[in-house]
N, C-alpha and C. Protein backbone atom coordinates (compact mmCIF):
# COMPACT_ATOMS: atom_id res chain seq x y z
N UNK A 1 13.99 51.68 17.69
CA UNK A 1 13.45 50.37 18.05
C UNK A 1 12.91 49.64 16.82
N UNK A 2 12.16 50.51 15.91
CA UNK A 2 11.58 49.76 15.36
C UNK A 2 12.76 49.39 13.92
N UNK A 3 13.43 50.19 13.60
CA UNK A 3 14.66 49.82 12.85
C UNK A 3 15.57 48.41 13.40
N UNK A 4 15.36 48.26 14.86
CA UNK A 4 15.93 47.50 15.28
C UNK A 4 15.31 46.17 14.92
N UNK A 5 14.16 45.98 15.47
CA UNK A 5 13.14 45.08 14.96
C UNK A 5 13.13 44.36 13.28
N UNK A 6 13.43 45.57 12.47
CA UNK A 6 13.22 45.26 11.32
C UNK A 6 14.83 44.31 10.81
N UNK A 7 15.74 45.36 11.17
CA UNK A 7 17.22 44.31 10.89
C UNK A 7 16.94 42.82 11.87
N UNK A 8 16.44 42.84 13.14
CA UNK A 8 16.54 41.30 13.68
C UNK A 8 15.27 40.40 12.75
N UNK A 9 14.04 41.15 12.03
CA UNK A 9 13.80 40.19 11.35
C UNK A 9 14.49 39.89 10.29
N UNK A 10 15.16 40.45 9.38
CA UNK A 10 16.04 40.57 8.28
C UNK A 10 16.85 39.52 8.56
N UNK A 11 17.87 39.72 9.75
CA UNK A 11 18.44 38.57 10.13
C UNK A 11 17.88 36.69 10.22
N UNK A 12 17.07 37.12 10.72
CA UNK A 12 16.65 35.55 11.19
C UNK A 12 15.94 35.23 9.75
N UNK A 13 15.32 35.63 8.80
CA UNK A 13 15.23 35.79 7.34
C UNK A 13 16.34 34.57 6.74
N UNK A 14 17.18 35.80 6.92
CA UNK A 14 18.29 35.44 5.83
C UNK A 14 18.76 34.34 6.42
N UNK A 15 18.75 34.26 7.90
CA UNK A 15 19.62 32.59 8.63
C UNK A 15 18.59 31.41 8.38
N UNK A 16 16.88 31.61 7.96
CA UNK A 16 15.93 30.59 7.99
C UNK A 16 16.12 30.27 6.20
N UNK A 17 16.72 31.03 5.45
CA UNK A 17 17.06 30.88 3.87
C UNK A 17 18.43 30.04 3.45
N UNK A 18 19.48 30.64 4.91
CA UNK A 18 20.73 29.73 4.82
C UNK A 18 20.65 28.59 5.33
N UNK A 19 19.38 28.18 5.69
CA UNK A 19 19.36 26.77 6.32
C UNK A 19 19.00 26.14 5.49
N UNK A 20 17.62 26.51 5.07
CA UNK A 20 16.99 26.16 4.07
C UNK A 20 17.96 25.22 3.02
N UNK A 21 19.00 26.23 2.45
CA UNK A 21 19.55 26.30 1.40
C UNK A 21 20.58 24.76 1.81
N UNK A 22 21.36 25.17 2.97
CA UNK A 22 22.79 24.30 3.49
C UNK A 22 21.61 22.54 3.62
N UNK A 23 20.26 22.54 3.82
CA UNK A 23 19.58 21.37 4.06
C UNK A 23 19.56 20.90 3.00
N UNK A 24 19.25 21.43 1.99
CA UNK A 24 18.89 21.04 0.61
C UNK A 24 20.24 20.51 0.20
N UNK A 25 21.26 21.23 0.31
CA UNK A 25 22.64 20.57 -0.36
C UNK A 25 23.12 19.56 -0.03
N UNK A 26 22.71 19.21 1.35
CA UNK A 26 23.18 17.79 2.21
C UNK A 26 22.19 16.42 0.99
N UNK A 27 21.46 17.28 -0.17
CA UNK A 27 21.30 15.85 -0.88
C UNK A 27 21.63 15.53 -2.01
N UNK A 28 22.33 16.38 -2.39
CA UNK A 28 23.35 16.37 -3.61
C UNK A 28 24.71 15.86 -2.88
N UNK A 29 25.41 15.70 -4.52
CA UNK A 29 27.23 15.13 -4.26
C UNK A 29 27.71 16.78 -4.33
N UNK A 30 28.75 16.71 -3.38
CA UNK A 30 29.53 17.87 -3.26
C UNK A 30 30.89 17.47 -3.26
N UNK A 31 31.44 18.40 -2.39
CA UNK A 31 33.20 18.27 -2.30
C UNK A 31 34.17 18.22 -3.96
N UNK A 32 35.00 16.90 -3.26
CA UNK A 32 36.03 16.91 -4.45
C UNK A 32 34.84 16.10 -5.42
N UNK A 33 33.88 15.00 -4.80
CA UNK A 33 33.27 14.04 -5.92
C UNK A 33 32.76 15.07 -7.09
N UNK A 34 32.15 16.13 -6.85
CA UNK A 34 31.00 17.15 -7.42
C UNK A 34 32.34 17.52 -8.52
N UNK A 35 33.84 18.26 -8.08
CA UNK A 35 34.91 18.52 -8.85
C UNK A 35 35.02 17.62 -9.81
N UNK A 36 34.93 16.19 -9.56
CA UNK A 36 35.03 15.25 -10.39
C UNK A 36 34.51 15.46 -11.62
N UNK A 37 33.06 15.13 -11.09
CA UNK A 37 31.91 15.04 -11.67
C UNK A 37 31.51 16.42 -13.03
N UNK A 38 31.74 17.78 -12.22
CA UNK A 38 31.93 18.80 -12.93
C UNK A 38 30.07 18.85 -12.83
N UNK A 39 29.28 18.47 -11.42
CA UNK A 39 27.94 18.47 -11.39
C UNK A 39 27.73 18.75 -9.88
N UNK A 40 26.56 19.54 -9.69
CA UNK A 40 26.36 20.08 -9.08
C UNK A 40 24.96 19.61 -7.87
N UNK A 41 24.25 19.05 -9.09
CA UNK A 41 22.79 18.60 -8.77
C UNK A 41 22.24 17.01 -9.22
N UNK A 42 23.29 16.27 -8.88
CA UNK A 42 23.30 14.79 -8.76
C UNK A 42 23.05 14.71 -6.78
N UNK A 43 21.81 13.79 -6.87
CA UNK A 43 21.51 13.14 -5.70
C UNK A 43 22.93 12.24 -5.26
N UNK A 44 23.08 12.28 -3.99
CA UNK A 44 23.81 11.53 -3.30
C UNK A 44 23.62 10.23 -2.90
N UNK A 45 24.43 9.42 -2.63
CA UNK A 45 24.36 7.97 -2.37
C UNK A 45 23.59 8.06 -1.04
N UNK A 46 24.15 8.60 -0.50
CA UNK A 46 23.52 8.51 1.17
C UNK A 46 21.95 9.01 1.68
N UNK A 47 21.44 10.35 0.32
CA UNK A 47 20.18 10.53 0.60
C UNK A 47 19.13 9.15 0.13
N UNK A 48 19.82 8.84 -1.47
CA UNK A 48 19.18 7.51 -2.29
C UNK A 48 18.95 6.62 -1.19
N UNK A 49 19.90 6.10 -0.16
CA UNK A 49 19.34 4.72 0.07
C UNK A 49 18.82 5.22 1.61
N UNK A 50 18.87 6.53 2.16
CA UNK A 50 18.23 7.08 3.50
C UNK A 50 16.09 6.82 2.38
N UNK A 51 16.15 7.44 1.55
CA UNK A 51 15.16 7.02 0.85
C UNK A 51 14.39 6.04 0.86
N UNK A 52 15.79 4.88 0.11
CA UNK A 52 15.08 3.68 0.20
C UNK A 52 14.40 3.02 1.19
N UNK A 53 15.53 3.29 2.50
CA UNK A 53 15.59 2.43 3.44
C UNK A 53 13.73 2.93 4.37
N UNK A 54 13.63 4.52 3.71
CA UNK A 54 12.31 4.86 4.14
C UNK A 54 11.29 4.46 3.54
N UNK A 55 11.30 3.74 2.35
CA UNK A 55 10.22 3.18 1.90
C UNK A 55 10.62 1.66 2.29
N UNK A 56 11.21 1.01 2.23
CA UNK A 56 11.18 -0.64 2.82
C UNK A 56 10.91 -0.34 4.53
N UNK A 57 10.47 0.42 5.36
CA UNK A 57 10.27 0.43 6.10
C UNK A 57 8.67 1.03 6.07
N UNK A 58 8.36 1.79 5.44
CA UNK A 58 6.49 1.72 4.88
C UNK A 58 5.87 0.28 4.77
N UNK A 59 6.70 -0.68 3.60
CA UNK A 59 6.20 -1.40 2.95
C UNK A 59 6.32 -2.18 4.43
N UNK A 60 7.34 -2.92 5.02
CA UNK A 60 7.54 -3.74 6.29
C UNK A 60 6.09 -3.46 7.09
N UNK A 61 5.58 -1.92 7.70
CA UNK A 61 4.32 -1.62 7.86
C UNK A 61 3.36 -2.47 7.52
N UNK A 62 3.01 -2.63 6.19
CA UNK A 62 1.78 -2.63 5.68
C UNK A 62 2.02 -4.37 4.98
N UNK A 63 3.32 -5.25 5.66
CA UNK A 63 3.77 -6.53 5.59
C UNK A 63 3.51 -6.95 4.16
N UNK A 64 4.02 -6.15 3.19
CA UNK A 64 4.12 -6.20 2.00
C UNK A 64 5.97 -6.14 1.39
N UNK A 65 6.30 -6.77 0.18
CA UNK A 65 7.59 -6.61 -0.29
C UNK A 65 7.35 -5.09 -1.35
N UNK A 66 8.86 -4.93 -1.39
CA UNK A 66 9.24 -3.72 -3.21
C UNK A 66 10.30 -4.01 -3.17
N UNK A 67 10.66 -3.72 -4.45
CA UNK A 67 11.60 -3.46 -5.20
C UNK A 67 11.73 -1.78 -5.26
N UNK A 68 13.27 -1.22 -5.27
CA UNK A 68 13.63 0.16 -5.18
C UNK A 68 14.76 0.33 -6.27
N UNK A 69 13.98 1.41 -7.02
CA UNK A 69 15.36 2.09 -8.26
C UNK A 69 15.49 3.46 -8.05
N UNK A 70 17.08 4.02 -7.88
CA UNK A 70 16.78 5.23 -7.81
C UNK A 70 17.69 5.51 -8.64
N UNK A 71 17.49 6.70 -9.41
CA UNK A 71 18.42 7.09 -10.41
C UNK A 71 19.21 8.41 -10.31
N UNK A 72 19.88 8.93 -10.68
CA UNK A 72 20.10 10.42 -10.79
C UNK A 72 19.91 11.16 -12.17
N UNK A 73 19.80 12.10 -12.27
CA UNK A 73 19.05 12.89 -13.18
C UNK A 73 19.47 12.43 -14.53
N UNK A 74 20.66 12.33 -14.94
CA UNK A 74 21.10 11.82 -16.34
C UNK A 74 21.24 10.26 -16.65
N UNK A 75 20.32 9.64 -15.49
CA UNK A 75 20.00 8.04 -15.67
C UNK A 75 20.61 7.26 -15.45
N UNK A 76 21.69 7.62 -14.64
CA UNK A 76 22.74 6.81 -13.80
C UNK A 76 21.93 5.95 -12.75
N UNK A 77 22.13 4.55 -12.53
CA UNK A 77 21.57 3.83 -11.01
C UNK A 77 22.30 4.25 -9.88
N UNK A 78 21.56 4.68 -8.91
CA UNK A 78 22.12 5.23 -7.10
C UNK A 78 22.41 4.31 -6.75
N UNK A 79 21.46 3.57 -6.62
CA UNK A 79 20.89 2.86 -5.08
C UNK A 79 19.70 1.81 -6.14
N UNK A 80 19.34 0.65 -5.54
CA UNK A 80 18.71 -0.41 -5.84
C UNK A 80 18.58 -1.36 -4.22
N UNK A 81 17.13 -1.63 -4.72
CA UNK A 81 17.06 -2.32 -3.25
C UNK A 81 16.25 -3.48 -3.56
N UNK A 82 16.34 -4.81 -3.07
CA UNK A 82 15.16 -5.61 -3.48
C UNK A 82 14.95 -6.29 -2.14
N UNK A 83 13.75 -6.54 -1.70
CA UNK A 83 13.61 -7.14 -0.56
C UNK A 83 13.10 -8.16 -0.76
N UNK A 84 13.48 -9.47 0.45
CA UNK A 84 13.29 -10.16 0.18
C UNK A 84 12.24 -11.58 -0.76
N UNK A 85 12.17 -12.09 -1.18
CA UNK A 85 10.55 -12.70 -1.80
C UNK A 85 10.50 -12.08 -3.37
N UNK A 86 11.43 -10.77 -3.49
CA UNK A 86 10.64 -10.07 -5.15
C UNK A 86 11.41 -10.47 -6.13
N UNK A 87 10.20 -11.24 -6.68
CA UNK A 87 10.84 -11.54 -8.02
C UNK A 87 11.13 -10.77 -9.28
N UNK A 88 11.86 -11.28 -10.09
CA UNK A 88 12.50 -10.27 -11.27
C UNK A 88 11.23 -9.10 -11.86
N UNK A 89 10.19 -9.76 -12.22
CA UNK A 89 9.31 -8.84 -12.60
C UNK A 89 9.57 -7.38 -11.82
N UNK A 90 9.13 -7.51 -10.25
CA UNK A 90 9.03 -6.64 -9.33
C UNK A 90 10.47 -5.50 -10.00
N UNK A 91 11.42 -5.71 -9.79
CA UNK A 91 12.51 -5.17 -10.12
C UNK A 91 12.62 -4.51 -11.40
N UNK A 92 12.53 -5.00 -12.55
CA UNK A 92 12.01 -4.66 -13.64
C UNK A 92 11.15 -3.62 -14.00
N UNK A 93 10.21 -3.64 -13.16
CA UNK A 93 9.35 -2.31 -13.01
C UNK A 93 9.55 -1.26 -12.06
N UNK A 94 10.05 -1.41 -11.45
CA UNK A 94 10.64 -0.41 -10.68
C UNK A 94 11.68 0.51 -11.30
N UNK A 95 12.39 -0.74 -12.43
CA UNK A 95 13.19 0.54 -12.82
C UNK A 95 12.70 1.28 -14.06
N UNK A 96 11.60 0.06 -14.76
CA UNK A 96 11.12 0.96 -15.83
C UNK A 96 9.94 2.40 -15.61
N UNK A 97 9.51 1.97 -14.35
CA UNK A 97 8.71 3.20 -13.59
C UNK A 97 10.08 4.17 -13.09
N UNK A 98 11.33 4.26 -12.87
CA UNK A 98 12.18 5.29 -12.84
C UNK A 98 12.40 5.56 -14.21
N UNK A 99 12.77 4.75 -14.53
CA UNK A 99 13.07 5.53 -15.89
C UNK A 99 11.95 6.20 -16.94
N UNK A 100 10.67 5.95 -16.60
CA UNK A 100 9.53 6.96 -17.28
C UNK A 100 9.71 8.50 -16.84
N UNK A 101 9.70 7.91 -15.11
CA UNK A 101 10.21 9.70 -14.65
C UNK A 101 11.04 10.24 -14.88
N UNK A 102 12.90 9.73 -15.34
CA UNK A 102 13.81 10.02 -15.63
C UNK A 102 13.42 11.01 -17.09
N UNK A 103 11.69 10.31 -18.24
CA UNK A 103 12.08 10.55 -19.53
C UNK A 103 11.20 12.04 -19.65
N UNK A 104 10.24 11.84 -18.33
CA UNK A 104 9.27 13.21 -17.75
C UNK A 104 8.99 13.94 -17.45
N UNK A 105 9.85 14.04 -16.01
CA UNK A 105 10.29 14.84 -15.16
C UNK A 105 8.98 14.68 -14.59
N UNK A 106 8.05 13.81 -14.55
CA UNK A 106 6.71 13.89 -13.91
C UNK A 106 6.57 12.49 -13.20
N UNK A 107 5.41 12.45 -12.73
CA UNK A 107 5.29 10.73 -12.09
C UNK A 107 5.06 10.38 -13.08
N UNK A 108 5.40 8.64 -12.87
CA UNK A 108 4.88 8.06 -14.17
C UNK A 108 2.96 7.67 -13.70
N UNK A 109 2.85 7.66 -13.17
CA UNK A 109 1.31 8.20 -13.17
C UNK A 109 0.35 8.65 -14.14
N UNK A 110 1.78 10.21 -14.51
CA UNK A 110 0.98 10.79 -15.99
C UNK A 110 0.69 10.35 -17.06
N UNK A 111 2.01 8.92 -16.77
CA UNK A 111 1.37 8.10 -18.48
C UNK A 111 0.49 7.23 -18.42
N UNK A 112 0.48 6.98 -17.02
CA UNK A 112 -0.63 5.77 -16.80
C UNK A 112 -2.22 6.27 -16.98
N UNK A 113 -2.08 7.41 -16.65
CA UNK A 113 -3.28 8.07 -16.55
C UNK A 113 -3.96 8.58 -18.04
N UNK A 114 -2.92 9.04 -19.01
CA UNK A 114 -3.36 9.70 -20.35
C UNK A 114 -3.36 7.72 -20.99
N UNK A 115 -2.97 6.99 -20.82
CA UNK A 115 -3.47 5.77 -21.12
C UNK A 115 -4.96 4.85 -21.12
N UNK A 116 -5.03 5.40 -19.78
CA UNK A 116 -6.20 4.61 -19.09
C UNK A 116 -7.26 5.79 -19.76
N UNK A 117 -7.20 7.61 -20.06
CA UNK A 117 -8.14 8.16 -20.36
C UNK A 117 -8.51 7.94 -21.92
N UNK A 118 -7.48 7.51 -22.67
CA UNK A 118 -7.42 7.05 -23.76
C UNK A 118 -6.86 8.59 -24.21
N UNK A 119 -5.97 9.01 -23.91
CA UNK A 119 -5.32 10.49 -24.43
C UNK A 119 -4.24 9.98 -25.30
N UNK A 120 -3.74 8.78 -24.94
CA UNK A 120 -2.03 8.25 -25.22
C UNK A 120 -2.49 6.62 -25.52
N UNK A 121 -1.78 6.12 -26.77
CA UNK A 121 -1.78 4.23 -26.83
C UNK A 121 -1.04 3.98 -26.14
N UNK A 122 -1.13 2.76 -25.15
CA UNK A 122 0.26 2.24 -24.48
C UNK A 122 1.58 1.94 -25.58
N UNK A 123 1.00 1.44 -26.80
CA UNK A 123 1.98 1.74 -27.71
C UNK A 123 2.93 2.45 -28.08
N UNK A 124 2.15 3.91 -28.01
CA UNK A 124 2.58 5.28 -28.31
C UNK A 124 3.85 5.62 -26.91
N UNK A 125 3.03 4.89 -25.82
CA UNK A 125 4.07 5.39 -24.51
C UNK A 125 5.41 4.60 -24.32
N UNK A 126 5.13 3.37 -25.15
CA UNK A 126 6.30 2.20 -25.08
C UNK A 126 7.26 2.46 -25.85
N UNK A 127 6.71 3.40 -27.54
CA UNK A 127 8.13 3.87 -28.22
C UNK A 127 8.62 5.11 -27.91
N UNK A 128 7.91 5.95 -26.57
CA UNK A 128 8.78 7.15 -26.28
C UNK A 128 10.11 6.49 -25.04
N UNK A 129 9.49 5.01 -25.09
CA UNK A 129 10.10 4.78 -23.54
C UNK A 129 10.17 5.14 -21.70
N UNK A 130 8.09 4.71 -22.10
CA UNK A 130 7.97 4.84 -20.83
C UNK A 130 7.22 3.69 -20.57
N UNK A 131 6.31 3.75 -19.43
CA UNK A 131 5.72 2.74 -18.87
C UNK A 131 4.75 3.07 -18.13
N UNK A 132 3.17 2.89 -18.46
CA UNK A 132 2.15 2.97 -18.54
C UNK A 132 1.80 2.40 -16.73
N UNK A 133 2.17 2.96 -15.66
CA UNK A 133 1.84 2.43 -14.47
C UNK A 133 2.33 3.81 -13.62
N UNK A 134 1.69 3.36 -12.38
CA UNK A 134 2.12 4.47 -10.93
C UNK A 134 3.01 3.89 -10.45
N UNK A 135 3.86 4.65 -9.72
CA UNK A 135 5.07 4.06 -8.94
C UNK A 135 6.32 4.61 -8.86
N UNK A 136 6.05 5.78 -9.90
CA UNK A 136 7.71 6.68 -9.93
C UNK A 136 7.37 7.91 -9.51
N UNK A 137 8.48 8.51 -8.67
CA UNK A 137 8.09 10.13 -8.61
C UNK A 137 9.25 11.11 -8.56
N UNK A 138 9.56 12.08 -9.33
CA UNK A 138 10.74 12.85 -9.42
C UNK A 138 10.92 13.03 -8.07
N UNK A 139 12.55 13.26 -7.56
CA UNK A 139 13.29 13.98 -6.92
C UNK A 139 13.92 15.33 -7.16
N UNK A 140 12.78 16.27 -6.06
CA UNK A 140 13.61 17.36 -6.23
C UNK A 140 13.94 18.13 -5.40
N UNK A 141 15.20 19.67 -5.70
CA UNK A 141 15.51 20.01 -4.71
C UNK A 141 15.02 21.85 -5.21
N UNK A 142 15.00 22.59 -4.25
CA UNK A 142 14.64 23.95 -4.43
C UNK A 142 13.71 23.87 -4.57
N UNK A 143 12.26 23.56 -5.14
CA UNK A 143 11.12 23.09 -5.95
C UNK A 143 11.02 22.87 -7.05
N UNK A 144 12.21 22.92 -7.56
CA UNK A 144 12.09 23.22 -8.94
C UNK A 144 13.55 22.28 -9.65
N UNK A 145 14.47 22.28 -9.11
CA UNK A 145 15.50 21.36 -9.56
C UNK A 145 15.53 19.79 -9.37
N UNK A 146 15.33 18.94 -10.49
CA UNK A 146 15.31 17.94 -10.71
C UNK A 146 17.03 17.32 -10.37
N UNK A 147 16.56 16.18 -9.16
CA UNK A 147 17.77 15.40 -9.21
C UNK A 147 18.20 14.54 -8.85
N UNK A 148 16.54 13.55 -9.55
CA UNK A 148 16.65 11.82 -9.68
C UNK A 148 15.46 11.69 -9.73
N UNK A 149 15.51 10.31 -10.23
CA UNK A 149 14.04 9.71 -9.66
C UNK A 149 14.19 8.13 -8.64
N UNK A 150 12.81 8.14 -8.12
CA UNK A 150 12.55 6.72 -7.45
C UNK A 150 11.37 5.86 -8.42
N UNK A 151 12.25 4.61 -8.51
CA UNK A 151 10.70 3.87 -8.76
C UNK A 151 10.40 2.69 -8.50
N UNK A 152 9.19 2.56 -7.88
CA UNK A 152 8.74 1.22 -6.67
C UNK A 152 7.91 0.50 -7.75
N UNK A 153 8.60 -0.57 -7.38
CA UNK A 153 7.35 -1.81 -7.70
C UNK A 153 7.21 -3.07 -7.20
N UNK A 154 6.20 -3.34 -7.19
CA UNK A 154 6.20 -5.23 -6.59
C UNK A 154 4.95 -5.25 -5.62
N UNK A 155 4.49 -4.60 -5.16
CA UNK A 155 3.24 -4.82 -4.25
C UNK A 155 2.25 -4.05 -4.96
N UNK A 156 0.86 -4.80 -4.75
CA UNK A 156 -0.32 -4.94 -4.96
C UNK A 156 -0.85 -4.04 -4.32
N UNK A 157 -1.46 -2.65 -5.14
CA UNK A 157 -2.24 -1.37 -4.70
C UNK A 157 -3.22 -1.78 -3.72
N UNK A 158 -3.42 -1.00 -2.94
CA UNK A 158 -4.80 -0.78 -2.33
C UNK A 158 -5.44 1.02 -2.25
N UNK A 159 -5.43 1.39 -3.22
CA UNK A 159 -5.44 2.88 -3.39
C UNK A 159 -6.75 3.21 -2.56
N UNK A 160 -6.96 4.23 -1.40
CA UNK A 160 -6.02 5.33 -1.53
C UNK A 160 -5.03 4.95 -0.14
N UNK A 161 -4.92 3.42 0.14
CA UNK A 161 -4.46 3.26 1.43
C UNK A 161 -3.12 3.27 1.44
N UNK A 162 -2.43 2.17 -0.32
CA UNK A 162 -1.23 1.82 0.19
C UNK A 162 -1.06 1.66 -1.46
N UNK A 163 0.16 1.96 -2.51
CA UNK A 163 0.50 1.39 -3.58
C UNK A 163 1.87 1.63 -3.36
N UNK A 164 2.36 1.60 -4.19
CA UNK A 164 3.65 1.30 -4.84
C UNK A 164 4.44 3.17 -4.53
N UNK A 165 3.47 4.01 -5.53
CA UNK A 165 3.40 5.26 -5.60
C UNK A 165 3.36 5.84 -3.82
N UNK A 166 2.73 5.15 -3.21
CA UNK A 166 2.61 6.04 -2.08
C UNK A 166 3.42 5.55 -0.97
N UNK A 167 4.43 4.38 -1.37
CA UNK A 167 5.57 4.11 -0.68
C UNK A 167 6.96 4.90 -1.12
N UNK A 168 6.59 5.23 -2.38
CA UNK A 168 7.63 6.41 -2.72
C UNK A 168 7.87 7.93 -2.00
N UNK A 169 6.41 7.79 -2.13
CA UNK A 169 5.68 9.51 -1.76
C UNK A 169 6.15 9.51 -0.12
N UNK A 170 5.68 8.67 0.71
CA UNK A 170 5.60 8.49 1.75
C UNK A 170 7.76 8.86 2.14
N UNK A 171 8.22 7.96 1.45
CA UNK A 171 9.85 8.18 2.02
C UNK A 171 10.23 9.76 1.57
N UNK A 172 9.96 10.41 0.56
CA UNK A 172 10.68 11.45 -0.21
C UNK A 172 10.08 12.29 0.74
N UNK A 173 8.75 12.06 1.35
CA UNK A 173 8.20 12.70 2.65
C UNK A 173 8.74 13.14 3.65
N UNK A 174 9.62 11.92 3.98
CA UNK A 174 10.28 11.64 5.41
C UNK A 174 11.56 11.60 5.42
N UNK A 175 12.39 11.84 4.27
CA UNK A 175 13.52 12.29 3.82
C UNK A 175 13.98 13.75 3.55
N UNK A 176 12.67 13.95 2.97
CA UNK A 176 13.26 15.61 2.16
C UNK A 176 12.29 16.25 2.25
N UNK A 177 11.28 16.08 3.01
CA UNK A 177 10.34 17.01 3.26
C UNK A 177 8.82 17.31 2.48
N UNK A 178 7.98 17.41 3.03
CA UNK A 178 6.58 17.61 2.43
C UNK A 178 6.65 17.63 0.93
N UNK A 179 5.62 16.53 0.14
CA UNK A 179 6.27 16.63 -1.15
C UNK A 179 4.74 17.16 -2.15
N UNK A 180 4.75 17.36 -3.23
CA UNK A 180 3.35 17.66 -4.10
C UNK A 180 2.13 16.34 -3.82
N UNK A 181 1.54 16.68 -3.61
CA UNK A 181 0.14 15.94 -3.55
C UNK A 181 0.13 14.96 -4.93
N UNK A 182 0.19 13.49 -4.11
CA UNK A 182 0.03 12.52 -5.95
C UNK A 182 -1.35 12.99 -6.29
N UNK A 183 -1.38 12.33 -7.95
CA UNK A 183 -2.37 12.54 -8.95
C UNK A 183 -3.01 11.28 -8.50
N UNK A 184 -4.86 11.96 -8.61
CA UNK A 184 -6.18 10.81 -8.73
C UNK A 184 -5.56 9.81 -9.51
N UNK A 185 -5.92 9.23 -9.47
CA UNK A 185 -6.09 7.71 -10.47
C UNK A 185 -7.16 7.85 -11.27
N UNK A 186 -6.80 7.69 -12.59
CA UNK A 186 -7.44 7.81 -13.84
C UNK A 186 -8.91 6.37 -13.64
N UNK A 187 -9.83 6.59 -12.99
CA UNK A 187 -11.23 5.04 -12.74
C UNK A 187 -10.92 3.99 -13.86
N UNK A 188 -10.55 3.14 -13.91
CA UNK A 188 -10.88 2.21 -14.74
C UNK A 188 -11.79 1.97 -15.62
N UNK A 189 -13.23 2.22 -15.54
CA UNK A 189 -14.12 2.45 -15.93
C UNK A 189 -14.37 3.82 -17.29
N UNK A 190 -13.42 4.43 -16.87
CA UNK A 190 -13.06 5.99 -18.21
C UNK A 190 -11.91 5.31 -19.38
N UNK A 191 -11.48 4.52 -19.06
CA UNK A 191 -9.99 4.05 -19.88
C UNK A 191 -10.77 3.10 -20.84
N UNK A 192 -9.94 3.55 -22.53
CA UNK A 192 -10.54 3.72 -23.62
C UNK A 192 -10.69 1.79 -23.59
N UNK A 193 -10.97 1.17 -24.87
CA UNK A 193 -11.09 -0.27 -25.09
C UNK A 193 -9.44 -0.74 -25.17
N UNK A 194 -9.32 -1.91 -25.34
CA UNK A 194 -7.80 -2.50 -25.89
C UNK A 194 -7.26 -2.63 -24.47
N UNK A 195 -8.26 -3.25 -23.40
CA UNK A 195 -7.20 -4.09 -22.46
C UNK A 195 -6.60 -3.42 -21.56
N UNK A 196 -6.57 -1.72 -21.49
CA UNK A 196 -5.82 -0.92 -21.24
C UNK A 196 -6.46 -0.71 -19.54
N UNK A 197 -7.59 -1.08 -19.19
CA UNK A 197 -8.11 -0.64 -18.14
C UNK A 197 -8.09 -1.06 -16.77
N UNK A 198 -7.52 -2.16 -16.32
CA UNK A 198 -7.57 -2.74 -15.24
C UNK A 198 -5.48 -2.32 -15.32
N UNK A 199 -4.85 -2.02 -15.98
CA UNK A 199 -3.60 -1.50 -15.46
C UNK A 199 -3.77 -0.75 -14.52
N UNK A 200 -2.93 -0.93 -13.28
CA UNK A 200 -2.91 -0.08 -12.26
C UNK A 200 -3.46 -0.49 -11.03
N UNK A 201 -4.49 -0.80 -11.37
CA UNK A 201 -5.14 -1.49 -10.22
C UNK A 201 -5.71 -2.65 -9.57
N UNK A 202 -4.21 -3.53 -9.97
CA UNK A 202 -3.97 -5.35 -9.70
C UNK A 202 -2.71 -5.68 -9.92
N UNK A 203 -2.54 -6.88 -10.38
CA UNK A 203 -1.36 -7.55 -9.99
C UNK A 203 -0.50 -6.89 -10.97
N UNK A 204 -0.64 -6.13 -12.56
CA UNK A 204 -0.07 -5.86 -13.14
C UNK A 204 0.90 -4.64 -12.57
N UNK A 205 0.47 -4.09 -11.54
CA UNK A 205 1.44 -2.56 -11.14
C UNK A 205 2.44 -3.34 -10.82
N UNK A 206 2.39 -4.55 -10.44
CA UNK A 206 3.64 -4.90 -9.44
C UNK A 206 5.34 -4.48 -10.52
């Protein structure tokens, strides 16, 4: 009996690991495209804009616009979304907040944050080619495999209710499942002299 017990947990094990596994792949490119490609762990078109379409439906919520960039890991554009009202700025940052995460593998948060603590010059972050704001957050799969990023911009934070960042967080949520807890926000009030301190939390995130 109890041998028996032990193979039926073994079983249902290994079938809760093959699910696991077959869920996760439904967000990568496969088939012949993946042959193409000669890649394995490129996000798919269909998860990118299931994504998007989950954050323009946050923002619709909270009767706010964004702008949506999503990339795949080697900085290719997925998916792009702009809703209605956002102007170029909005767009603009969205993709330069993907592409910080693209240069990171982290939110861009982290640069906003070693900015505002005075760890990093925005200078210093502008010639690695990133961008000193919240609003991007890696895509990943396994926990550990990177494969894309998102990055929102165009609406006006209300932290800890509603930003840019937590319309990202919120879809990758409701797409792909429970995601890492975002990073505090670096107070305004700690962020060194040179102008650097009210980033983040006003009209400039947009």
């Amino acid at each position: 009996m109890k041998l028996f017990v032990g193979l039926a947990a073994a079983a249902a094990a290994t079938a809760m690991i093959g699910a696991a596994v077959a869920a996760e792949s439904d967000f990568v490119i496969r088939g012949d495209a993946a042959k193409q490609l000669l890649e394995q762990n490129s996000i798919n078109l269909a998860t990118a804009e299931k994504i998007a379409k989950a954050c323009v439906d946050e923002a619709v919520k909270e009767n706010v616009g964004v702008s949506i960039a999503i990339y795949d890991q080697y900085g290719e554009p997925v998916y792009m979304y702009r809703m209605d009202g956002q102007p170029r700025v909005a767009i603009e940052t969205a993709i330069m907040k993907a592409k910080t995460t693209l240069n990171t593998r982290q939110s861009s948060k982290v640069v906003m944050n070693a900015v505002r603590s005075g760890n990093q010059s925005e200078a210093r972050a502008i010639s690695f080619g990133n961008f000193a704001n919240s609003g991007a957050l890696p895509i990943t799969i396994n926990g550990n495999q990177f494969i894309g990023a998102i990055g929102v911009g165009g609406s006006a934070p209300r932290v800890p209710a509603w930003s840019d960042e937590i319309c990202a967080w919120r879809a990758l949520t409701k797409v792909m499942g429970q995601q890492p807890a975002l990073l505090p926000d670096v107070p305004a009030a700690a962020a060194a002299g040179g102008g650097n301190g009210p980033r983040g939390n006003g009209a400039p995130n947009r």
